[in-house]
Protein backbone atom coordinates (compact mmCIF):
# COMPACT_ATOMS: atom_id res chain seq x y z
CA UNK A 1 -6.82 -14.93 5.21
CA UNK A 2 -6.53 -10.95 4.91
CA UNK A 3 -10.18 -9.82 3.79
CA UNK A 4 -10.08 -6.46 2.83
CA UNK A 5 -13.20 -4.19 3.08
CA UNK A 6 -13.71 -1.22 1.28
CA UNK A 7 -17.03 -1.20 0.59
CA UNK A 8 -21.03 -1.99 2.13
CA UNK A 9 -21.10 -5.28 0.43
CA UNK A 10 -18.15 -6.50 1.51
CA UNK A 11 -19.03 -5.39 4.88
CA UNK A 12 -21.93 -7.96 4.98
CA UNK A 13 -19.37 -10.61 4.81
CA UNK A 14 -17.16 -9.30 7.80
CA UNK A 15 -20.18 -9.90 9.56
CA UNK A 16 -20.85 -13.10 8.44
CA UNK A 17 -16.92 -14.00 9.68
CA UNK A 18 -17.12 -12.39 12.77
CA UNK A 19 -20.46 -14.28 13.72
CA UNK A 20 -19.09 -17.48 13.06
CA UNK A 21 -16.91 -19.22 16.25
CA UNK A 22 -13.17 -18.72 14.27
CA UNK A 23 -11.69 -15.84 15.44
CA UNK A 24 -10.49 -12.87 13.38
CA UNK A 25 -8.49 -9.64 13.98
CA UNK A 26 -9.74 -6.64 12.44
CA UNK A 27 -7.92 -3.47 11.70
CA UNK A 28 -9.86 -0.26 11.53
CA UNK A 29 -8.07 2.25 9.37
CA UNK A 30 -8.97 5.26 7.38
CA UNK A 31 -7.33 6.16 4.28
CA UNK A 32 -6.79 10.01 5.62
CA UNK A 33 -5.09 8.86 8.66
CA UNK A 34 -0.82 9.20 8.55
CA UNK A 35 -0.78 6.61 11.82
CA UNK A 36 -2.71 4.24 9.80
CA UNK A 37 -0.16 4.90 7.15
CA UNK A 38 2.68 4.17 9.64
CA UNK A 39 0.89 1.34 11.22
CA UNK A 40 0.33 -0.42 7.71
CA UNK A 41 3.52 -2.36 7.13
CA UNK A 42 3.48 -3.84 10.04
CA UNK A 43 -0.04 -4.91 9.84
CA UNK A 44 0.94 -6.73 6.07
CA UNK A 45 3.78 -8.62 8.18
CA UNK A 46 1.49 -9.79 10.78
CA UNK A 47 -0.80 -11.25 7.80
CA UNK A 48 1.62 -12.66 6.08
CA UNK A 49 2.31 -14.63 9.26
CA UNK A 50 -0.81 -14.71 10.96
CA UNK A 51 -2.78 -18.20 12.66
CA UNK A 52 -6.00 -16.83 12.41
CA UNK A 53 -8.30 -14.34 10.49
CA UNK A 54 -7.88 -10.84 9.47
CA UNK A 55 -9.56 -8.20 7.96
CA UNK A 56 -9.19 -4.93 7.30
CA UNK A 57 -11.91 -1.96 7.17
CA UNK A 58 -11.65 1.02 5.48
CA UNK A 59 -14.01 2.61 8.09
CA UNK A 60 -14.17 6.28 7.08
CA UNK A 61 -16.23 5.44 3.57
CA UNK A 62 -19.07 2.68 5.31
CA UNK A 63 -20.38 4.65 8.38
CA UNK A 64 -19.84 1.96 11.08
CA UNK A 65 -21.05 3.32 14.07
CA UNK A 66 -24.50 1.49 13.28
CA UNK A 67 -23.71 -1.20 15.30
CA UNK A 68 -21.46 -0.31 18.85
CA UNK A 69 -19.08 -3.59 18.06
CA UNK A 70 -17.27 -1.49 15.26
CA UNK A 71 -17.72 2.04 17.12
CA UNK A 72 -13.89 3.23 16.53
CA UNK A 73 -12.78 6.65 17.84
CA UNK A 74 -9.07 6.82 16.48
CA UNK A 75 -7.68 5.54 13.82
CA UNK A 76 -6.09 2.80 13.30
CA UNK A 77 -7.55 0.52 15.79
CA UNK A 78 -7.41 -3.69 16.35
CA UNK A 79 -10.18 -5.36 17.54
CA UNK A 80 -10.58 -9.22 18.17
CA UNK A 81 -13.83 -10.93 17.62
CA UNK A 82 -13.75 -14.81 19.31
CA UNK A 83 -16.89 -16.26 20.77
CA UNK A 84 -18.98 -13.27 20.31
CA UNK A 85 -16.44 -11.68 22.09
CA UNK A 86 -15.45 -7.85 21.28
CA UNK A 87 -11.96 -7.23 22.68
CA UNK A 88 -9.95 -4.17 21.95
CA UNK A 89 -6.29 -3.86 21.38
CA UNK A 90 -4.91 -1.04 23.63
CA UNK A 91 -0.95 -1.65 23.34
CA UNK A 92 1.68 -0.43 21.18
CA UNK A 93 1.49 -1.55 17.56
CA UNK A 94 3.83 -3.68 16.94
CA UNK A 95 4.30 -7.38 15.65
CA UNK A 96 5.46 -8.33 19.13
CA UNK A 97 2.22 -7.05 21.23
CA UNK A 98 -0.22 -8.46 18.33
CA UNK A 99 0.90 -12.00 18.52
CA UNK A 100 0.86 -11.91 22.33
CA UNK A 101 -2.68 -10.10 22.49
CA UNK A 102 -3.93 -12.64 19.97
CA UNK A 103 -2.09 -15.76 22.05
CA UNK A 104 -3.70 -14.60 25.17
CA UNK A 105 -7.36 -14.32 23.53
CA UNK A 106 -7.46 -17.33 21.39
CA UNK A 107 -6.11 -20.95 21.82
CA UNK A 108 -4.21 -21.04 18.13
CA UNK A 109 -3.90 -24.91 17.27
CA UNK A 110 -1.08 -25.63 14.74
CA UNK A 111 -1.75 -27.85 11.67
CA UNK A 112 -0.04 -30.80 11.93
CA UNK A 113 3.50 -31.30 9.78
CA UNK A 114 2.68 -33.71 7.16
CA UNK A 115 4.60 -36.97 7.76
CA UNK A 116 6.14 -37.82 4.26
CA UNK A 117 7.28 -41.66 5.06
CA UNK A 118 9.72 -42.60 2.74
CA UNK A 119 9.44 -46.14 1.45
CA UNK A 120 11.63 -48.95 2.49
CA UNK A 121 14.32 -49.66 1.06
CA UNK A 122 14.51 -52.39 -1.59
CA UNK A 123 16.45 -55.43 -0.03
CA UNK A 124 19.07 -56.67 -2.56
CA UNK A 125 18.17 -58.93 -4.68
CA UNK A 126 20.21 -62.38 -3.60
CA UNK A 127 22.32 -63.85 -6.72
CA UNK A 128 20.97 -67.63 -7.71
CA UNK A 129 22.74 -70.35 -6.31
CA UNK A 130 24.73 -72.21 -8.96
């Protein structure tokens, strides 16, 4: 799930998600910012692919630095919210380094394949004795 905040309502209900025990990745960005212009493609691929939550803040139009959790001081910035948990992402940006920062943070269960069973086969039906 890619929840994308752009506005003070919306905001409310990043911190409704981060509050709760399922982890999410959150990338701060501003729309000014030619790194966070760079950096965006490779944040859509790790979406796309993603095992847990992520959102992403347009932080330059909601004045964030209310509460010190979402205090950002360059742009763009990853931060993982588990448990109450604030961890910052301080590597290189790239698809590799997210999905081992995220590995190392937060125990990722896999659904479960679904098991289609296939139905027996039909024994032949036996010809009547004559």
């Amino acid at each position: 799930m890619l929840l994308n905040i752009t506005t003070p309502d919306r905001y409310k209900k990043l911190e409704t998600i981060i509050n709760k025990k399922e982890p999410v990745l959150v990338l701060y960005r501003a729309s000014w910012c030619h790194f966070c212009h760079d950096f965006q493609p490779t944040w859509n691929n790790f979406t796309k692919t993603a095992k847990i939550k992520t959102a992403e803040i347009e932080s330059s139009d909601l004045g964030l630095t209310k509460s010190p959790e979402h205090q950002v001081s360059s742009y763009p910035t990853l931060k993982l919210f588990v448990n109450g948990k604030v961890i910052h992402f301080d590597q290189d940006r790239n698809i590799d380094n997210i999905n081992k920062f995220v590995s190392m943070h937060v125990k990722v269960v896999k659904k479960p394949k679904t098991v289609v069973k296939s139905k027996p086969k039909a024994k032949p039906k036996s010809k009547p004795k004559k």
